[in-house]
PDB file of N, CA and C in Angstrom:
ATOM      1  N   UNK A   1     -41.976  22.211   0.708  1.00  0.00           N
ATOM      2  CA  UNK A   1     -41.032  21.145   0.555  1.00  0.00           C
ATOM      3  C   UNK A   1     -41.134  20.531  -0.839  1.00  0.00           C
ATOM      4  N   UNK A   2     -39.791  20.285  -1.251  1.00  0.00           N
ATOM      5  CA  UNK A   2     -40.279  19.298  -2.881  1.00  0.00           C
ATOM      6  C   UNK A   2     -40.468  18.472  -2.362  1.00  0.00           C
ATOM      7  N   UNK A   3     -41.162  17.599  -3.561  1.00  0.00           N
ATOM      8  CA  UNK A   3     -41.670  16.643  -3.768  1.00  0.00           C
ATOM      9  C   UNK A   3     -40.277  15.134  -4.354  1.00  0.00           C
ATOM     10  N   UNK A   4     -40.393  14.075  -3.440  1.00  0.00           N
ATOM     11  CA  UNK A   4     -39.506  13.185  -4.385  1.00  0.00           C
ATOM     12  C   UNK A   4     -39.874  12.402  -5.154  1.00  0.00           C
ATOM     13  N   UNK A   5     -39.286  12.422  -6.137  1.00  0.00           N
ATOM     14  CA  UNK A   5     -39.497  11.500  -7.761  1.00  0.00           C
ATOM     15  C   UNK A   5     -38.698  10.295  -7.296  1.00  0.00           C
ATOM     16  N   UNK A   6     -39.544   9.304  -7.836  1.00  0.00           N
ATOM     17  CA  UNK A   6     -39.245   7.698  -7.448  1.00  0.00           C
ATOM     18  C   UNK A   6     -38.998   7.353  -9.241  1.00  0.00           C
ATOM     19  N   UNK A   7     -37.778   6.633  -9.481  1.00  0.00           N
ATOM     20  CA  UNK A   7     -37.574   6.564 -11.152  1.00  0.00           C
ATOM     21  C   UNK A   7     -37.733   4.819 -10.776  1.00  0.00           C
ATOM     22  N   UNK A   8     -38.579   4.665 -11.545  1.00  0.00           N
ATOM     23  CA  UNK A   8     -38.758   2.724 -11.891  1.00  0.00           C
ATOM     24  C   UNK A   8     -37.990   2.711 -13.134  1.00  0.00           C
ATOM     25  N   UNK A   9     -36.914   1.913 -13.129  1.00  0.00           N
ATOM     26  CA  UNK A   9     -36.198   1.352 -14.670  1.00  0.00           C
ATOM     27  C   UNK A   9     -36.997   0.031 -14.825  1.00  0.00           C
ATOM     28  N   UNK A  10     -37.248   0.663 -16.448  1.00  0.00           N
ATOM     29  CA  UNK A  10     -37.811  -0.545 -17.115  1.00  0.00           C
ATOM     30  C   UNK A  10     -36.619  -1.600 -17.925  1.00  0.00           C
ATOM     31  N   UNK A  11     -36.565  -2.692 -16.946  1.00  0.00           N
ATOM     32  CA  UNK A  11     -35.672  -3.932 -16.749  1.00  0.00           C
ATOM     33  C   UNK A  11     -35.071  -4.474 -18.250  1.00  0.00           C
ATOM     34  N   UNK A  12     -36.178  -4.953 -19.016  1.00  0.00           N
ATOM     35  CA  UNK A  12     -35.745  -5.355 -20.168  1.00  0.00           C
ATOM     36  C   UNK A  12     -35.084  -4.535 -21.228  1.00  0.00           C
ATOM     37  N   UNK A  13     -35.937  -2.725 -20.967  1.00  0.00           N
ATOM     38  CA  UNK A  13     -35.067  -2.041 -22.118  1.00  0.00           C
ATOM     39  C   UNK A  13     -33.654  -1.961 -21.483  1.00  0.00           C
ATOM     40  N   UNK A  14     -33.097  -1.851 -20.141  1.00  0.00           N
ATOM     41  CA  UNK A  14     -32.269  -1.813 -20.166  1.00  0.00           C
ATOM     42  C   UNK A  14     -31.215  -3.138 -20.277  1.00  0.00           C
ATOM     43  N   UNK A  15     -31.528  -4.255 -20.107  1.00  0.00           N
ATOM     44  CA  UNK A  15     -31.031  -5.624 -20.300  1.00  0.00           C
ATOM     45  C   UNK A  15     -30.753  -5.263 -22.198  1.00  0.00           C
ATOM     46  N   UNK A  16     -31.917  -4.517 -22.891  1.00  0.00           N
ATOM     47  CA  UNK A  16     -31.640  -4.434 -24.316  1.00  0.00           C
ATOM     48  C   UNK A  16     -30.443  -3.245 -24.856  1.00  0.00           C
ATOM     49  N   UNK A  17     -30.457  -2.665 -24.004  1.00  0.00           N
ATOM     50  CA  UNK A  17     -29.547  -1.167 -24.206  1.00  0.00           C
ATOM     51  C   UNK A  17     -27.802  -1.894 -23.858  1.00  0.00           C
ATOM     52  N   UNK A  18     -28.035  -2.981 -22.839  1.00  0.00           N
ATOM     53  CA  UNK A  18     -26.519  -3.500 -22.478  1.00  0.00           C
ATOM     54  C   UNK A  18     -26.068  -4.261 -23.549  1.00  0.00           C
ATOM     55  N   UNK A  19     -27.027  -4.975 -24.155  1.00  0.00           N
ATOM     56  CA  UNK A  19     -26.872  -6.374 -25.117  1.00  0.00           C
ATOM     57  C   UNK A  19     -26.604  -5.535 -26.267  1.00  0.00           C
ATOM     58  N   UNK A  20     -26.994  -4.240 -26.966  1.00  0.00           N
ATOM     59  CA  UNK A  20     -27.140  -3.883 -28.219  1.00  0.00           C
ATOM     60  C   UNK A  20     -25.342  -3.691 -28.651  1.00  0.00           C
ATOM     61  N   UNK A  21     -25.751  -3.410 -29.644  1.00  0.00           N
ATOM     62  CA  UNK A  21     -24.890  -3.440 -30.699  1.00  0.00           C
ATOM     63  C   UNK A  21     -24.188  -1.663 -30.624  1.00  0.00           C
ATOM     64  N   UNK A  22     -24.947  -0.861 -30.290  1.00  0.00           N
ATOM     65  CA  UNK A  22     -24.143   0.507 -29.674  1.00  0.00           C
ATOM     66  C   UNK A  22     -23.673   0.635 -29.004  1.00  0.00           C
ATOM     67  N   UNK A  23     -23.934  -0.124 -27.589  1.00  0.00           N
ATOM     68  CA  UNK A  23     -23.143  -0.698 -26.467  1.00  0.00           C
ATOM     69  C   UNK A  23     -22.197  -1.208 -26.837  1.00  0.00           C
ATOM     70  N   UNK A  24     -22.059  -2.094 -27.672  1.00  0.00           N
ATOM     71  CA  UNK A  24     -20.726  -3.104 -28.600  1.00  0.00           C
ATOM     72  C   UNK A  24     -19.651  -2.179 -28.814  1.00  0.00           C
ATOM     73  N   UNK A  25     -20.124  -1.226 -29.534  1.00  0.00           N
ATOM     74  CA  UNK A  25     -19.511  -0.507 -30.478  1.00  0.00           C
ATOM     75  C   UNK A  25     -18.859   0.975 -29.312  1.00  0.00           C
ATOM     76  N   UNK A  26     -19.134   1.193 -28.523  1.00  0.00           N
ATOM     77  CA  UNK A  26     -19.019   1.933 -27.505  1.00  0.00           C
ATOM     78  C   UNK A  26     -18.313   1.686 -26.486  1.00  0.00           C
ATOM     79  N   UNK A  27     -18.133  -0.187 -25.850  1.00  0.00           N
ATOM     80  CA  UNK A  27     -16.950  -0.759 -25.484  1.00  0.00           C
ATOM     81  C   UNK A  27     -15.977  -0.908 -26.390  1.00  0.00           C
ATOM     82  N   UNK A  28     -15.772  -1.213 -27.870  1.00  0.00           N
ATOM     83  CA  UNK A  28     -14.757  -1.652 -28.106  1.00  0.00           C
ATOM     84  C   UNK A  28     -13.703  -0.144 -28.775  1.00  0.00           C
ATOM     85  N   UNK A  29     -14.741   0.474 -28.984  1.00  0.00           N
ATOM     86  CA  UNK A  29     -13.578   1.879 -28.911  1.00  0.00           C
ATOM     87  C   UNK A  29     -12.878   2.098 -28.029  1.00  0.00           C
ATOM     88  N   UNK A  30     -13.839   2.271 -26.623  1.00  0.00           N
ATOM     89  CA  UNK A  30     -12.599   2.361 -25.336  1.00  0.00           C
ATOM     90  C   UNK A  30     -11.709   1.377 -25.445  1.00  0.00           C
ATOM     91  N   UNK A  31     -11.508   0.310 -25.147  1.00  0.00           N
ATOM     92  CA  UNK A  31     -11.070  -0.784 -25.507  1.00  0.00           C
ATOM     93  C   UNK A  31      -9.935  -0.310 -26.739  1.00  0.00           C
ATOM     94  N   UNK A  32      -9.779   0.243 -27.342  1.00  0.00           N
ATOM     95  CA  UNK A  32      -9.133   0.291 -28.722  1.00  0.00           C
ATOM     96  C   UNK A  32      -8.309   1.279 -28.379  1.00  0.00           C
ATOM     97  N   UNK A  33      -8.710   2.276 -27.584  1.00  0.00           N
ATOM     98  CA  UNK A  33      -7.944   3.667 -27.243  1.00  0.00           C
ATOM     99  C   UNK A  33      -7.038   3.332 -25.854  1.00  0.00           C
ATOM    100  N   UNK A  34      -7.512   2.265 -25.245  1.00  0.00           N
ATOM    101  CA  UNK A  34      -6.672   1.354 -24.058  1.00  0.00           C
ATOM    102  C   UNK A  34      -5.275   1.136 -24.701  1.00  0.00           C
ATOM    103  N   UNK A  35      -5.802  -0.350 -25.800  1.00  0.00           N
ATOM    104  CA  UNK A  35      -4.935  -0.627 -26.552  1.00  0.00           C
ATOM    105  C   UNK A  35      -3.860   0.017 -27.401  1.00  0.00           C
ATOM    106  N   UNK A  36      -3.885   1.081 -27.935  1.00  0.00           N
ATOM    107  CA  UNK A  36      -3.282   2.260 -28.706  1.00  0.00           C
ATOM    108  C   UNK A  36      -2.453   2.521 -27.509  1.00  0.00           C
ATOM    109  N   UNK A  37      -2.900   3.392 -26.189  1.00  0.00           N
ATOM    110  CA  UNK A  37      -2.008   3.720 -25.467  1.00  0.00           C
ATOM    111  C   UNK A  37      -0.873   2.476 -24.777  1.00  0.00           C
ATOM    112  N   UNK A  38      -1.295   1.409 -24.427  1.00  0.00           N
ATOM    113  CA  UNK A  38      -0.645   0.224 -24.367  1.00  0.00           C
ATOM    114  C   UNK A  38       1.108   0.072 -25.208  1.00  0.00           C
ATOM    115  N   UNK A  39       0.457   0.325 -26.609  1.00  0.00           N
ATOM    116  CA  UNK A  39       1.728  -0.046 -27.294  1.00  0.00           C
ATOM    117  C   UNK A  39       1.346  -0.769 -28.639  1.00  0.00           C
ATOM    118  N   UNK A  40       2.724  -1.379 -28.883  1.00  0.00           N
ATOM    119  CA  UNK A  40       2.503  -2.539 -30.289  1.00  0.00           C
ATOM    120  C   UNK A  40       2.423  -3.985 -29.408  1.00  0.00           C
ATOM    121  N   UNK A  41       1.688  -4.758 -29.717  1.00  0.00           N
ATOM    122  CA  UNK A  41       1.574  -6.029 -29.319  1.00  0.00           C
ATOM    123  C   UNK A  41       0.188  -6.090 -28.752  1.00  0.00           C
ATOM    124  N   UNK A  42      -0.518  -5.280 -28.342  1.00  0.00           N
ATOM    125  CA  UNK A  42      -2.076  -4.991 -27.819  1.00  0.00           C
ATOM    126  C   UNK A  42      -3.146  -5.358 -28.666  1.00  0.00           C
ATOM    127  N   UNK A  43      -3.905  -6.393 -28.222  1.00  0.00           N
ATOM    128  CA  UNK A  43      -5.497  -6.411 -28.970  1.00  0.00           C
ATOM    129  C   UNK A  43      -6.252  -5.886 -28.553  1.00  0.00           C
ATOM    130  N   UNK A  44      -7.390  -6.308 -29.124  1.00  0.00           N
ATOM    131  CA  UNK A  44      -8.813  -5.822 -28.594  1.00  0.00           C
ATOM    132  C   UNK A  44      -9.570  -7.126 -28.861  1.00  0.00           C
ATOM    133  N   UNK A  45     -10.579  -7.559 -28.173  1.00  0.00           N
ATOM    134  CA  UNK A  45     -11.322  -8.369 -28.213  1.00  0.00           C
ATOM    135  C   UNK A  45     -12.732  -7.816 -27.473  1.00  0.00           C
ATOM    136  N   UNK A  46     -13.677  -7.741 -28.563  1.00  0.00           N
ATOM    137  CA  UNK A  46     -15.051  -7.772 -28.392  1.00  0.00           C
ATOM    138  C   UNK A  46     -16.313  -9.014 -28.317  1.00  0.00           C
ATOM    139  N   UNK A  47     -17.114  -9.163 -27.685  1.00  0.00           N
ATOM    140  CA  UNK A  47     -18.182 -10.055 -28.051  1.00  0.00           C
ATOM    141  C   UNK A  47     -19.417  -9.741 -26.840  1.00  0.00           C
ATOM    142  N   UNK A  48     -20.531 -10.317 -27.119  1.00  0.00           N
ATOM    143  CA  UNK A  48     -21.469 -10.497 -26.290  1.00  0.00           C
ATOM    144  C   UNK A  48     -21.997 -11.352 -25.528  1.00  0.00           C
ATOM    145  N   UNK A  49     -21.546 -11.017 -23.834  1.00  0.00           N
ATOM    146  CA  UNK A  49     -21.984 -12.187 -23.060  1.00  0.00           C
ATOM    147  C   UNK A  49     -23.171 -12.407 -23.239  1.00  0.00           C
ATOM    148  N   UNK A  50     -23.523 -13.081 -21.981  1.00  0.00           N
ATOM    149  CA  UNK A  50     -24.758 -13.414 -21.600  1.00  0.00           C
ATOM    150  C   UNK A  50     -25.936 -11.966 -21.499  1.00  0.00           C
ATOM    151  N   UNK A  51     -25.064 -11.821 -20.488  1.00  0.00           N
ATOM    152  CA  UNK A  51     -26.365 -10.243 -20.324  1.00  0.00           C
ATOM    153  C   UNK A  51     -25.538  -8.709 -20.691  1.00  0.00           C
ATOM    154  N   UNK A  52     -24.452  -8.535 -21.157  1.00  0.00           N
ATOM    155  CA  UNK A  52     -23.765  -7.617 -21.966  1.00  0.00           C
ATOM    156  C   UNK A  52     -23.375  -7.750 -22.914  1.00  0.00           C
ATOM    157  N   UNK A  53     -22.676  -6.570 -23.728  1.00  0.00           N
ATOM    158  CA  UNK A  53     -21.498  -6.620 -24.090  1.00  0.00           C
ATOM    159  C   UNK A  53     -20.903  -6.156 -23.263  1.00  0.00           C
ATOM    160  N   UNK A  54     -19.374  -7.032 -23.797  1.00  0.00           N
ATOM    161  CA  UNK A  54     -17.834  -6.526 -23.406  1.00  0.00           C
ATOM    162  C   UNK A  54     -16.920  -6.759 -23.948  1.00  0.00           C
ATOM    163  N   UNK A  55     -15.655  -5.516 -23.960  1.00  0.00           N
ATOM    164  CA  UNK A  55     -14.246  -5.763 -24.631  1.00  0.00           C
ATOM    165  C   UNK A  55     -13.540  -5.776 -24.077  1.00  0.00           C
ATOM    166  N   UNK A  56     -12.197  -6.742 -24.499  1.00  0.00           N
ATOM    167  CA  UNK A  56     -10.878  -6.753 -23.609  1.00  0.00           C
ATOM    168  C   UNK A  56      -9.902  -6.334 -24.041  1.00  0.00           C
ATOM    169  N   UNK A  57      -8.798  -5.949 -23.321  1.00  0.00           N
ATOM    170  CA  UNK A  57      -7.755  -5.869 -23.708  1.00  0.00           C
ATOM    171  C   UNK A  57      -6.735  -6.629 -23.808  1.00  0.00           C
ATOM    172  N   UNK A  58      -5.899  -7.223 -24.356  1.00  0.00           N
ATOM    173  CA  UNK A  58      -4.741  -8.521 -24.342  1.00  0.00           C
ATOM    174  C   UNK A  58      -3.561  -8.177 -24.938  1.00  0.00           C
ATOM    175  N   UNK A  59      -2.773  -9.184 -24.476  1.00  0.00           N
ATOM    176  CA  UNK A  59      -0.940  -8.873 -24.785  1.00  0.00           C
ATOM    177  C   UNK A  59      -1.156  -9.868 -25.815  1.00  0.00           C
ATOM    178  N   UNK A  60      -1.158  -9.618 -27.153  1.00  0.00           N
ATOM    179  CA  UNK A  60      -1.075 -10.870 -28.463  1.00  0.00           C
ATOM    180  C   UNK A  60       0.057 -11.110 -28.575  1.00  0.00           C
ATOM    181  N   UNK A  61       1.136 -10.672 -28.401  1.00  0.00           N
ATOM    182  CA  UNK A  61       2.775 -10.887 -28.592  1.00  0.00           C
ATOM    183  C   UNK A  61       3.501 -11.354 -27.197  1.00  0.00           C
ATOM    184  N   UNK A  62       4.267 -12.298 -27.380  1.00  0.00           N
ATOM    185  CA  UNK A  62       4.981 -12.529 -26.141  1.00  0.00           C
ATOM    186  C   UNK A  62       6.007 -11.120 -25.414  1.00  0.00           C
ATOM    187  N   UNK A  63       6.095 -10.649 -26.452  1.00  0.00           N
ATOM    188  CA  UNK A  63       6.915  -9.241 -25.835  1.00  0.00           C
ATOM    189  C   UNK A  63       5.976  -8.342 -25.158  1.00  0.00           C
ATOM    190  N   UNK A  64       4.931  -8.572 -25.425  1.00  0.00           N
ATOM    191  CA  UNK A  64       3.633  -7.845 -24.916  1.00  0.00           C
ATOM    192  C   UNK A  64       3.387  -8.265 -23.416  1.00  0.00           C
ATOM    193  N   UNK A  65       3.252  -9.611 -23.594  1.00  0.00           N
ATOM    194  CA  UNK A  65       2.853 -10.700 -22.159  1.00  0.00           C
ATOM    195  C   UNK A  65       3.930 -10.511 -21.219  1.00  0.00           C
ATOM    196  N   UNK A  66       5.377 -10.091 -21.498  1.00  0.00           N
ATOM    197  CA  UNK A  66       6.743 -10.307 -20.958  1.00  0.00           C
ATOM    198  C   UNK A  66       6.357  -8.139 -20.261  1.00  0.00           C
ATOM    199  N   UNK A  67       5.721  -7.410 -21.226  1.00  0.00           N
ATOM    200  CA  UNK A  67       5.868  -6.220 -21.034  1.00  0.00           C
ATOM    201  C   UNK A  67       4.653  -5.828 -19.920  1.00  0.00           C
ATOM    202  N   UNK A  68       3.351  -6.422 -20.110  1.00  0.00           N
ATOM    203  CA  UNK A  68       2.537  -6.274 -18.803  1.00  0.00           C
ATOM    204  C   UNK A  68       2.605  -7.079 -17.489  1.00  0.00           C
ATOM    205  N   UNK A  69       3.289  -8.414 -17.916  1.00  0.00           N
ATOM    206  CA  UNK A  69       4.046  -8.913 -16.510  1.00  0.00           C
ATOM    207  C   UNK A  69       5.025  -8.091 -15.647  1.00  0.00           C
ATOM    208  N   UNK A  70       5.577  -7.673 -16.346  1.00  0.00           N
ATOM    209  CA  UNK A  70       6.601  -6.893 -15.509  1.00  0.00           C
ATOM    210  C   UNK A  70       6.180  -5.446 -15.043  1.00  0.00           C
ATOM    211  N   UNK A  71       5.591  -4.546 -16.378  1.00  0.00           N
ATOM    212  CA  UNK A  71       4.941  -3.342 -15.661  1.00  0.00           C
ATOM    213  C   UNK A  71       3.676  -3.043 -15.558  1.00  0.00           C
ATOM    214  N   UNK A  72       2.538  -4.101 -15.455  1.00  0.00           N
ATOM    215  CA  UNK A  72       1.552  -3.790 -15.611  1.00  0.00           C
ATOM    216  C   UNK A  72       0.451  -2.672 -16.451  1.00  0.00           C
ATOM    217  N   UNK A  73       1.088  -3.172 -17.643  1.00  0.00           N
ATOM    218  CA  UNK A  73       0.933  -2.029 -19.091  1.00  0.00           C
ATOM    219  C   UNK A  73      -0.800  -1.980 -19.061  1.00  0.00           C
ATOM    220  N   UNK A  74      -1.320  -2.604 -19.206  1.00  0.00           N
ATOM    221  CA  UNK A  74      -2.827  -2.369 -19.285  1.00  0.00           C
ATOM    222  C   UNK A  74      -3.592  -1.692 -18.171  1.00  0.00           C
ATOM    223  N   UNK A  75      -2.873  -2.046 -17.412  1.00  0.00           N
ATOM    224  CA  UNK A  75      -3.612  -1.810 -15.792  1.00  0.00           C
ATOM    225  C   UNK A  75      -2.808  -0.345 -15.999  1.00  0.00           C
ATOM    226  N   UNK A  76      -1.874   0.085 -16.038  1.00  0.00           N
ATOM    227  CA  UNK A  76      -1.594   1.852 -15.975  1.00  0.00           C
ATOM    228  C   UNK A  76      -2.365   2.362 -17.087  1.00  0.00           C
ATOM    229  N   UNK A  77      -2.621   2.037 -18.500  1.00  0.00           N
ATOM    230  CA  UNK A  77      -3.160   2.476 -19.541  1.00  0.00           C
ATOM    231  C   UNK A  77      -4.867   2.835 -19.474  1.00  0.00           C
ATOM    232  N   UNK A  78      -5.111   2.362 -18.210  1.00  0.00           N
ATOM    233  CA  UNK A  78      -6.748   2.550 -17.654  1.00  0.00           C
ATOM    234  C   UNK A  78      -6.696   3.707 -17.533  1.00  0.00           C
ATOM    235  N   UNK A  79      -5.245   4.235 -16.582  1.00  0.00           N
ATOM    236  CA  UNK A  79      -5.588   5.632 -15.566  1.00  0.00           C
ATOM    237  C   UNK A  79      -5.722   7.005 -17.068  1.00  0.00           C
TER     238      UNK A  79
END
């Protein structure tokens, strides 16, 4: 019979691997390639919470806000 391997994550490197700055840089590309498919009027917004990073996506233009209200442009641009 094998044997099972028990994996302990060590807590803080990974609390450090979420917070870093490659992580940053690794959300806000996706994030950017969201945005691109989205359209014209799409941002990106990056920063670092508390215990991550994370990036968003946003309608900066009212034609933008008027264009994911109605067809839910960001939310299809996931798939």
């Amino acid at each position: 019979m094998a044997k099972v391997a028990k994996i302990k994550l060590n807590r803080a490197g990974v609390r450090r691997l979420l917070k870093s700055k490659e992580m940053q840089a690794i959300c806000t590309e996706h994030a950017e390639e969201i945005a691109a498919r989205c359209g014209e009027g799409y941002a990106v917004d990056s920063m670092q919470k508390e215990t991550r990073a994370i990036a968003t996506v946003y309608p900066q233009t009212a034609e933008a806000r008027r264009d994911n209200y109605r067809n839910n442009t960001i939310e299809k641009a996931l798939r």
